[in-house]
C-alpha atoms as a PDB file:
ATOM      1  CA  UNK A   1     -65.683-133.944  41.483  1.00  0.00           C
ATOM      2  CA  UNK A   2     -68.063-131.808  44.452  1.00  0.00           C
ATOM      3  CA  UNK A   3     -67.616-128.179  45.143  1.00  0.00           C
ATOM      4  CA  UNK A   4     -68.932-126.455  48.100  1.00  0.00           C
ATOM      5  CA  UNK A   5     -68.269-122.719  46.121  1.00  0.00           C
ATOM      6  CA  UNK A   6     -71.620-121.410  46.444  1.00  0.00           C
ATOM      7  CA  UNK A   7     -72.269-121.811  50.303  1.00  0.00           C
ATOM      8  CA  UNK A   8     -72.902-125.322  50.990  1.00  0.00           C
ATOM      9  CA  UNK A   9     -76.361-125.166  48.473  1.00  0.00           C
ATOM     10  CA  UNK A  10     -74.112-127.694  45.751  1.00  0.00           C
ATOM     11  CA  UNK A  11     -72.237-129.817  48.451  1.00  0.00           C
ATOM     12  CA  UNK A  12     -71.560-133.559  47.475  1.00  0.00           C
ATOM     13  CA  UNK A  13     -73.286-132.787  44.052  1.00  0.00           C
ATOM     14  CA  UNK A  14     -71.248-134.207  41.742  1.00  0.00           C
ATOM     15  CA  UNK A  15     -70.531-132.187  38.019  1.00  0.00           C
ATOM     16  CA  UNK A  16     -71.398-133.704  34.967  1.00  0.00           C
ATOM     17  CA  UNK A  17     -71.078-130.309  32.631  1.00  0.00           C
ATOM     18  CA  UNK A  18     -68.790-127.381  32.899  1.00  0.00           C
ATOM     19  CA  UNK A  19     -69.771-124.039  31.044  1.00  0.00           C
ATOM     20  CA  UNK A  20     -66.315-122.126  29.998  1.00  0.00           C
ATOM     21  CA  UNK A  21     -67.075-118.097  29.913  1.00  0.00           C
ATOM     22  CA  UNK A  22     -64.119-116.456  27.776  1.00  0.00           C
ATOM     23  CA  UNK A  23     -63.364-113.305  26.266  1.00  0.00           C
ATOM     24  CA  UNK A  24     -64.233-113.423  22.900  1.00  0.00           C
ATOM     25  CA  UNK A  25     -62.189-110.105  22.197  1.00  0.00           C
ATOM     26  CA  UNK A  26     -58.874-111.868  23.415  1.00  0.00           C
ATOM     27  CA  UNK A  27     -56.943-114.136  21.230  1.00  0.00           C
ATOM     28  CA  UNK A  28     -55.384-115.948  24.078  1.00  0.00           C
ATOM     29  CA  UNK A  29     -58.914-117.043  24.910  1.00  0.00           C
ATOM     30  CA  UNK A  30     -59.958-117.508  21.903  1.00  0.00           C
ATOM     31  CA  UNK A  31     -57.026-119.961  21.625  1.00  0.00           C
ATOM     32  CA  UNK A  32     -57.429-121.306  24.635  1.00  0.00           C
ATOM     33  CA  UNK A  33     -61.492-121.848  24.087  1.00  0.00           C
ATOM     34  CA  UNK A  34     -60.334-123.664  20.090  1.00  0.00           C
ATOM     35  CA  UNK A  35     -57.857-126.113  22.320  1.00  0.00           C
ATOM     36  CA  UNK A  36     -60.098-127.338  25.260  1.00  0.00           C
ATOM     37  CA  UNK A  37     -62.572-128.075  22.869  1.00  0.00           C
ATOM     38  CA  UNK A  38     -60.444-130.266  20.842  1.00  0.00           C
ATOM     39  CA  UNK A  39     -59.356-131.960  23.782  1.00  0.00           C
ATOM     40  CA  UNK A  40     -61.119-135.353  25.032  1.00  0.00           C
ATOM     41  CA  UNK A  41     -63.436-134.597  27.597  1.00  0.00           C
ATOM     42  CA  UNK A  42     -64.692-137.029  30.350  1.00  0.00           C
ATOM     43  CA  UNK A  43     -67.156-134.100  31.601  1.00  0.00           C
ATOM     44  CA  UNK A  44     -68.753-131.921  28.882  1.00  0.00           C
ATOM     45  CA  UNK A  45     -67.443-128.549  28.273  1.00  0.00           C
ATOM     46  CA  UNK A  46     -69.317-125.706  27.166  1.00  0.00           C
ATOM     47  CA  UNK A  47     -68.152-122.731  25.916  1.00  0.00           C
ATOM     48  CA  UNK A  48     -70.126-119.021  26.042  1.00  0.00           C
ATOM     49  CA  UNK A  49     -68.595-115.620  25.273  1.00  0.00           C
ATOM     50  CA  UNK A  50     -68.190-113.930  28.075  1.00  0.00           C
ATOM     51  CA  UNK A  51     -70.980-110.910  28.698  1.00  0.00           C
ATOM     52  CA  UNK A  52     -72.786-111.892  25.842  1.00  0.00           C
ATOM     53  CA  UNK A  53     -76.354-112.292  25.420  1.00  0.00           C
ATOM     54  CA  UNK A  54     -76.035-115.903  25.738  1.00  0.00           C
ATOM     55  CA  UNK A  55     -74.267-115.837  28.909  1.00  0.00           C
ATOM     56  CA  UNK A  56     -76.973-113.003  30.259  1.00  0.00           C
ATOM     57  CA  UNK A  57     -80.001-115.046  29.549  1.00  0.00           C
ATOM     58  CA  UNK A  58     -78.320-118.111  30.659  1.00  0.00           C
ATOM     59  CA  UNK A  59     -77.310-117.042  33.676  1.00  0.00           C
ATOM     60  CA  UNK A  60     -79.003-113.880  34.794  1.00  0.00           C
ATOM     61  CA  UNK A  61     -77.520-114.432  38.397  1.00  0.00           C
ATOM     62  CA  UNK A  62     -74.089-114.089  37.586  1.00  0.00           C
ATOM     63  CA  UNK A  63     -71.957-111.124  37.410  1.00  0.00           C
ATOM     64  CA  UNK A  64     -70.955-111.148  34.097  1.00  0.00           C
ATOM     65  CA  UNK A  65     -68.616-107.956  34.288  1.00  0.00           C
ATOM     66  CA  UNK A  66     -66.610-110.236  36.624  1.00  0.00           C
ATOM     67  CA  UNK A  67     -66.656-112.905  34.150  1.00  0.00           C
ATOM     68  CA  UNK A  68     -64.903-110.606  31.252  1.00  0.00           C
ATOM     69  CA  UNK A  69     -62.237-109.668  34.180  1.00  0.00           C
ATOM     70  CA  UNK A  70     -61.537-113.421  35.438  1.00  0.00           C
ATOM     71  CA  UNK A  71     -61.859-117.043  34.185  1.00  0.00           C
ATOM     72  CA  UNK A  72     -64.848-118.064  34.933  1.00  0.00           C
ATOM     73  CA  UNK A  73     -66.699-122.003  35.081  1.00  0.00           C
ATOM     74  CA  UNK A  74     -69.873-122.435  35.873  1.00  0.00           C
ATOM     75  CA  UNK A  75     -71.048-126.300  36.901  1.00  0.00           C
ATOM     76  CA  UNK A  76     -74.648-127.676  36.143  1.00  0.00           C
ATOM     77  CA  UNK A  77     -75.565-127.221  39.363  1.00  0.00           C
ATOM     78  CA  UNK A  78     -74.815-123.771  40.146  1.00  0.00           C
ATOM     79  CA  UNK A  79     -71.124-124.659  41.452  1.00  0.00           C
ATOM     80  CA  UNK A  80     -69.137-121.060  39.951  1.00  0.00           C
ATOM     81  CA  UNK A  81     -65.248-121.177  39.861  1.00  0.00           C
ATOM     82  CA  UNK A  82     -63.203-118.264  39.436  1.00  0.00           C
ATOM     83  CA  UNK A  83     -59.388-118.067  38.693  1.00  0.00           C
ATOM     84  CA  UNK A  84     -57.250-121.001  39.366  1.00  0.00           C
ATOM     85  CA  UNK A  85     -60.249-123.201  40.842  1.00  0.00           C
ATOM     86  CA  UNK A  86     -61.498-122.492  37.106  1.00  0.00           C
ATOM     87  CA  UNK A  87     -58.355-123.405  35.118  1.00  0.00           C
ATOM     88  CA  UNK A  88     -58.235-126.593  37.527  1.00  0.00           C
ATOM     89  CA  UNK A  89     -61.931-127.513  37.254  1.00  0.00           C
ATOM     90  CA  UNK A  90     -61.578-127.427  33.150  1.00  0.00           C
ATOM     91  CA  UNK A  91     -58.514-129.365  33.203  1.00  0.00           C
ATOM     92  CA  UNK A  92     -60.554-131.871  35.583  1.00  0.00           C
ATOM     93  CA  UNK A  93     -62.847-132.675  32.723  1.00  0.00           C
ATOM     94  CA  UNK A  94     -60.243-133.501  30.481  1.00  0.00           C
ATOM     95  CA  UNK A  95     -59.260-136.972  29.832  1.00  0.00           C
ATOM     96  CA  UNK A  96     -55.478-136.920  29.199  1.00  0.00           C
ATOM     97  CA  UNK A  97     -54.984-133.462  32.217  1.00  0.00           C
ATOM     98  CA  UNK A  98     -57.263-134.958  35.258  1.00  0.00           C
ATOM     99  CA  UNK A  99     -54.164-135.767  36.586  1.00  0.00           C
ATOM    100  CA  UNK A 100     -52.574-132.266  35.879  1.00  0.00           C
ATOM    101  CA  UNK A 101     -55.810-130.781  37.804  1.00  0.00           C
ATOM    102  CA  UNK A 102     -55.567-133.707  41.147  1.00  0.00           C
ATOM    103  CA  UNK A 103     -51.936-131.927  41.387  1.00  0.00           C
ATOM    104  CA  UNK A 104     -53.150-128.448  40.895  1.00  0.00           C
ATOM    105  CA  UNK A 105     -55.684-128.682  43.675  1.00  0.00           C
ATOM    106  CA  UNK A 106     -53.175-129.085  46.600  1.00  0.00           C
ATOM    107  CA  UNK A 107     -52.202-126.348  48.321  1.00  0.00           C
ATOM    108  CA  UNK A 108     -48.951-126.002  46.715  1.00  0.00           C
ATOM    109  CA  UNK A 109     -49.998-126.526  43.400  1.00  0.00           C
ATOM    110  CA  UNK A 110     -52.805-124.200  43.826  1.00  0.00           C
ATOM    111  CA  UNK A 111     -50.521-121.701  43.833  1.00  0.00           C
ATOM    112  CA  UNK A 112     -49.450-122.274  40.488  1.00  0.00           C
ATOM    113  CA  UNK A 113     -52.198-122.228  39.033  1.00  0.00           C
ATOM    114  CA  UNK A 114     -52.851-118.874  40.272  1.00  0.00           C
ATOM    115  CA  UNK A 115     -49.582-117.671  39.067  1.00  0.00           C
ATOM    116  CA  UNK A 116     -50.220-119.032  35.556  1.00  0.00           C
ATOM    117  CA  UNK A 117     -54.074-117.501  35.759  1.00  0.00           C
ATOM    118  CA  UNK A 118     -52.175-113.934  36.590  1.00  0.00           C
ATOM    119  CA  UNK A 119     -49.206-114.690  33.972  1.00  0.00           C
ATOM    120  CA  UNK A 120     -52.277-115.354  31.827  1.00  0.00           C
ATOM    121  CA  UNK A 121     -54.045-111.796  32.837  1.00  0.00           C
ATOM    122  CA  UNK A 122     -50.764-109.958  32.894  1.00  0.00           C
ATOM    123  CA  UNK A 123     -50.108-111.195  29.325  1.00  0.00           C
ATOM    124  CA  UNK A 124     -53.683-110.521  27.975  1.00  0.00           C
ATOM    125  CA  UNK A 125     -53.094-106.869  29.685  1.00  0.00           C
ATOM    126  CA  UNK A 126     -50.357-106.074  26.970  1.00  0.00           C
ATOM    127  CA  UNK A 127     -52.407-107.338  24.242  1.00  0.00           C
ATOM    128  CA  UNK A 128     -55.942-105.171  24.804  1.00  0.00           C
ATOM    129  CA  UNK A 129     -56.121-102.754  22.143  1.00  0.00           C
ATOM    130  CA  UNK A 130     -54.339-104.091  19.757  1.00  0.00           C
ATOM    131  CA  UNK A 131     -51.719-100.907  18.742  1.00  0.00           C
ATOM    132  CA  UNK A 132     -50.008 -98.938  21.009  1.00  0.00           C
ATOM    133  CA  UNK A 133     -52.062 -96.008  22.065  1.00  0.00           C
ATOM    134  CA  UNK A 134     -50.612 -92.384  22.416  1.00  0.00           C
ATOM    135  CA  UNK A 135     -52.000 -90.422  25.615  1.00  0.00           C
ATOM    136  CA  UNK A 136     -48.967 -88.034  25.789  1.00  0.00           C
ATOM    137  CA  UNK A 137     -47.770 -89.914  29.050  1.00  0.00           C
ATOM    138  CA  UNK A 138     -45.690 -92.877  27.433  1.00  0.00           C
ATOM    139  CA  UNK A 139     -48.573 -94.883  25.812  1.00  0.00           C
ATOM    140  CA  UNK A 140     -50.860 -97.498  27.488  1.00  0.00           C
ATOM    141  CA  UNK A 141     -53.143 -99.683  25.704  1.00  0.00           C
ATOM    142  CA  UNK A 142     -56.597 -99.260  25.349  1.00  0.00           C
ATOM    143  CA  UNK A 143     -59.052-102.452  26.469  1.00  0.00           C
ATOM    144  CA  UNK A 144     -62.206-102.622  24.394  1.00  0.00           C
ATOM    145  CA  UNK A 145     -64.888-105.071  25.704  1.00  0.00           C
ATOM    146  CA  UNK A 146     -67.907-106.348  23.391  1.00  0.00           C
ATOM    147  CA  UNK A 147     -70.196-105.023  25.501  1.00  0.00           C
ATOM    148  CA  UNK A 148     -69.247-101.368  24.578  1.00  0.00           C
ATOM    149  CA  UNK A 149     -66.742-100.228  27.570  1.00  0.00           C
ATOM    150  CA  UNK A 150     -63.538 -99.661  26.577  1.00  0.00           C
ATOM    151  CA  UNK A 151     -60.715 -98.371  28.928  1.00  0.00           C
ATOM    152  CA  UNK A 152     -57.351 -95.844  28.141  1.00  0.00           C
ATOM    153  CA  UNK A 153     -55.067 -95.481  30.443  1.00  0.00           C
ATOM    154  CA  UNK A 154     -54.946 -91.715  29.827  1.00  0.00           C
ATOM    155  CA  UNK A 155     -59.046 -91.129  29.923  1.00  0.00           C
ATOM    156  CA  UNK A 156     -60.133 -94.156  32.011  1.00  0.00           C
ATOM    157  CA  UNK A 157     -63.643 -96.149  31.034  1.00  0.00           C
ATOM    158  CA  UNK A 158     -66.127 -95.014  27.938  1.00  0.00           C
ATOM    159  CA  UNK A 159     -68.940 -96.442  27.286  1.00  0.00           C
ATOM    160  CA  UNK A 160     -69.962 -96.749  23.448  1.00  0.00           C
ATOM    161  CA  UNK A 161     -72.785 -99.007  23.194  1.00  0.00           C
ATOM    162  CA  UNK A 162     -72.575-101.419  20.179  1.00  0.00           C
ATOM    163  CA  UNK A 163     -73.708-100.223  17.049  1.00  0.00           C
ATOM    164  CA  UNK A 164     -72.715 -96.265  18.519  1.00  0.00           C
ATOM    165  CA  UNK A 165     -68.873 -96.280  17.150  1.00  0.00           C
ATOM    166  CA  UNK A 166     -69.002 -92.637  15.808  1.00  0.00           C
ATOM    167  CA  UNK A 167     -70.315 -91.387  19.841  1.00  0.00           C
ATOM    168  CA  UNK A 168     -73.778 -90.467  18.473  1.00  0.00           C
ATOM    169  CA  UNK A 169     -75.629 -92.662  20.610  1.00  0.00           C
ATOM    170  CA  UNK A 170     -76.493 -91.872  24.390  1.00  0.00           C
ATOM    171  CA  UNK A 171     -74.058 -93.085  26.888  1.00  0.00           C
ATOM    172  CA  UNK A 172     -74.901 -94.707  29.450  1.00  0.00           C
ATOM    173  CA  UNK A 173     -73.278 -96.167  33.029  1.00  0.00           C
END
């Protein structure tokens, strides 16, 4: 497989390694991340939590924020998928669902993979925070990232830096 995603620099290059970001705070990724790895792969996958230090020295280029937000795959030679192109990318270099990801990547079924990558999101939306959260409006739930920015519906985003839990620590943008 080729991908022209990063303005015609990785053209005709063909892929022979994927890196998988996920969120290691999510359980749907985390389930998702314990799956593809069991699965048979005809191109290697890799799989780095999303925003960590890993992913940061690995690939300083990238906008790892985004990668928290949205799927994101990353090809040996700089090819960077986001979304469905991701899902259908990773399902590429699996043995038994390269068919699966031929069909994804028309146009029509394209847009199903974008509707499962936002039924995904949507779903992982309810989930952040684990308990409801009471702001006095009806609830929300709060989204904590491992990078220490967590988000309430009622007071929008904090930052806590890791290791800062009881707000003693300077905060920072």
């Amino acid at each position: 497989m080729t991908a022209d995603t990063t303005g015609g620099r990785t053209a005709g290059v063909a892929v022979r390694g994927l890196t998988v970001f996920y969120d290691a705070q999510c359980s749907l990724c985390t389930f998702l991340r314990d799956w593809l790895v069991r699965q048979p792969q005809l191109v290697p996958l890799e799989m780095v939590p999303a925003g960590s230090d890993e992913a940061r020295r690995r690939f300083p280029g990238l906008d790892h924020a985004a990668t928290l937000d949205e799927i994101t795959v990353v090809g040996d030679a700089g090819q960077v998928y986001r979304g469905g192109a991701a899902w259908i990318v990773t399902l590429w270099a699996l043995r038994e669902h390269r068919g699966l990801a031929h069909r994804l990547g028309t146009p029509s079924g394209a847009l199903l993979a974008k509707g499962a990558v936002l039924a995904a999101a949507k779903w992982r939306g309810t989930q952040w925070g684990g308990a409801q959260q009471g702001d006095g409006k009806g609830g929300g739930r709060a989204y904590r990232r491992g990078d220490g920015w967590s988000y309430h519906p009622s007071q929008g985003w904090t930052y806590n830096p890791p290791g800062c839990a009881d707000g003693s620590c300077a905060t920072q943008p």
